[in-house]
Protein backbone atom coordinates (compact mmCIF):
# COMPACT_ATOMS: atom_id res chain seq x y z
CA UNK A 1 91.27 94.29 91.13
CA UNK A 2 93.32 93.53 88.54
CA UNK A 3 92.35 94.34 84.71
CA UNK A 4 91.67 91.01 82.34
CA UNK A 5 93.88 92.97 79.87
CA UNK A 6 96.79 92.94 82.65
CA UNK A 7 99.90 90.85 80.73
CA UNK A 8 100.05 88.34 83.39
CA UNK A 9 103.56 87.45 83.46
CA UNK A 10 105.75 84.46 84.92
CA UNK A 11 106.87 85.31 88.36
CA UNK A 12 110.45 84.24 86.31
CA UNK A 13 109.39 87.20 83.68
CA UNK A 14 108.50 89.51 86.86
CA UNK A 15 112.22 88.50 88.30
CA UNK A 16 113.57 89.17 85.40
CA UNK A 17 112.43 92.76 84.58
CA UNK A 18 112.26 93.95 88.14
CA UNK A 19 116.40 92.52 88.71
CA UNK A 20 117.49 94.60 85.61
CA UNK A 21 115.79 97.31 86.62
CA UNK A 22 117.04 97.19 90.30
CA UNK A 23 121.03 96.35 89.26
CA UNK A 24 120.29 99.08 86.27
CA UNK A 25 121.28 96.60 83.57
CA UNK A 26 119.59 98.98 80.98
CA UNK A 27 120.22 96.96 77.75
CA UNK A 28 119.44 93.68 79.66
CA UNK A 29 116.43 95.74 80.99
CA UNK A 30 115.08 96.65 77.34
CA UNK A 31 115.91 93.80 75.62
CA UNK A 32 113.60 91.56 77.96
CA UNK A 33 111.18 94.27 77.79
CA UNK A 34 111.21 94.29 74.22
CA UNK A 35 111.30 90.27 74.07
CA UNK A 36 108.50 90.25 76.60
CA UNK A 37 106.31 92.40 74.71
CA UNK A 38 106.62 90.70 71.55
CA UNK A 39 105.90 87.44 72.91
CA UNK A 40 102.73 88.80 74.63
CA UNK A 41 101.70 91.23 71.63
CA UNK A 42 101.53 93.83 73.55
CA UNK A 43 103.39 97.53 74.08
CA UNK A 44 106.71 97.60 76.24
CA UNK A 45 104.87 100.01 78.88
CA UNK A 46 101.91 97.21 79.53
CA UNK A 47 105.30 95.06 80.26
CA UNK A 48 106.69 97.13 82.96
CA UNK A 49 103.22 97.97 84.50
CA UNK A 50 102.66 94.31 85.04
CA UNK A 51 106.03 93.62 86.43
CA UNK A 52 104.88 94.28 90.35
CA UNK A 53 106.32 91.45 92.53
CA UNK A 54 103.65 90.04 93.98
CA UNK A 55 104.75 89.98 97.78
CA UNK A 56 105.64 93.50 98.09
CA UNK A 57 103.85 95.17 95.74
CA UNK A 58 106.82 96.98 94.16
CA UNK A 59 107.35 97.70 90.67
CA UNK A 60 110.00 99.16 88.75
CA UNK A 61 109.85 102.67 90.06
CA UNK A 62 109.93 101.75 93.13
CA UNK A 63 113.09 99.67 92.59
CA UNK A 64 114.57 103.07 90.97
CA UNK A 65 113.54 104.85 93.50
CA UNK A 66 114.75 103.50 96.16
CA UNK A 67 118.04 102.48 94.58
CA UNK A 68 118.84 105.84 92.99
CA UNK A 69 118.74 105.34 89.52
CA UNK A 70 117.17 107.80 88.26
CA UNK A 71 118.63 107.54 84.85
CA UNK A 72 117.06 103.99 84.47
CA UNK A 73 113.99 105.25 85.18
CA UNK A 74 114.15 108.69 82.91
CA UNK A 75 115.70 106.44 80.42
CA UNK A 76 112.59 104.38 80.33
CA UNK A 77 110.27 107.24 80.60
CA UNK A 78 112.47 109.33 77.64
CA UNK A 79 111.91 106.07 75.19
CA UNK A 80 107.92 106.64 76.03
CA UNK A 81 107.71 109.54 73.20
CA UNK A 82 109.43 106.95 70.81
CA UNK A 83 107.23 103.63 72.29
CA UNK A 84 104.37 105.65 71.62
CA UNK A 85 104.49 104.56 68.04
CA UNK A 86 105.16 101.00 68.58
CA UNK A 87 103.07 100.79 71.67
CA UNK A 88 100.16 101.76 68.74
CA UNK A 89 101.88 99.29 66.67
CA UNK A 90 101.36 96.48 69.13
CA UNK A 91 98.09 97.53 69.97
CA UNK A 92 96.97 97.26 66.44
CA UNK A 93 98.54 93.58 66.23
CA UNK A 94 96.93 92.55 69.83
CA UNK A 95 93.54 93.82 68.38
CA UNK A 96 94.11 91.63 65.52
CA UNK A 97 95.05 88.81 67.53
CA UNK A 98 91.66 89.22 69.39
CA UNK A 99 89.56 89.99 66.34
CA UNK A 100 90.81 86.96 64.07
CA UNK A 101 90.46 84.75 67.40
CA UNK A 102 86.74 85.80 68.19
């Protein structure tokens, strides 16, 4: 059962992030990520958590996986020190978000 704090992306915005990540277009890959999360207020890991295609079940790592790439995938989890800041960041402004809404 899915989380109601899940991003629940377009199934284009799923495409998207899961076909960069599988053709390991890395600055196509982070620049949707990036443009994702800002549009959704939320941190660039919550992005590529919710990117699972919803017939198989796969998500990014398993595209990495099972195509090799490695790199795309340590690349992603090396920026995770350096998100951790701005994943805080965008937590802060999704709070807001919530708490000037309510």
């Amino acid at each position: 059962m899915a989380s109601s704090n899940t991003v629940a992306l377009t199934a284009d915005e799923i495409d998207d992030v899961l076909y960069f990540t599988r053709v390991n277009e890395a600055s196509d890959l982070q620049a949707t990520i990036t443009e994702l999360a800002q549009k959704y207020n939320r941190a660039p890991r919550e992005i590529v958590e919710a990117a699972v295609d919803a017939e198989s079940g796969n998500g990014a790592l398993h595209y990495c996986a099972a195509n090799g790439l490695a790199g795309t995938w340590t690349g992603m989890a090396r920026g995770r020190e350096r998100r951790t800041q701005e994943d805080d960041h965008w937590r802060r402004q999704a709070n807001k978000s919530r708490t000037i809404a309510d």
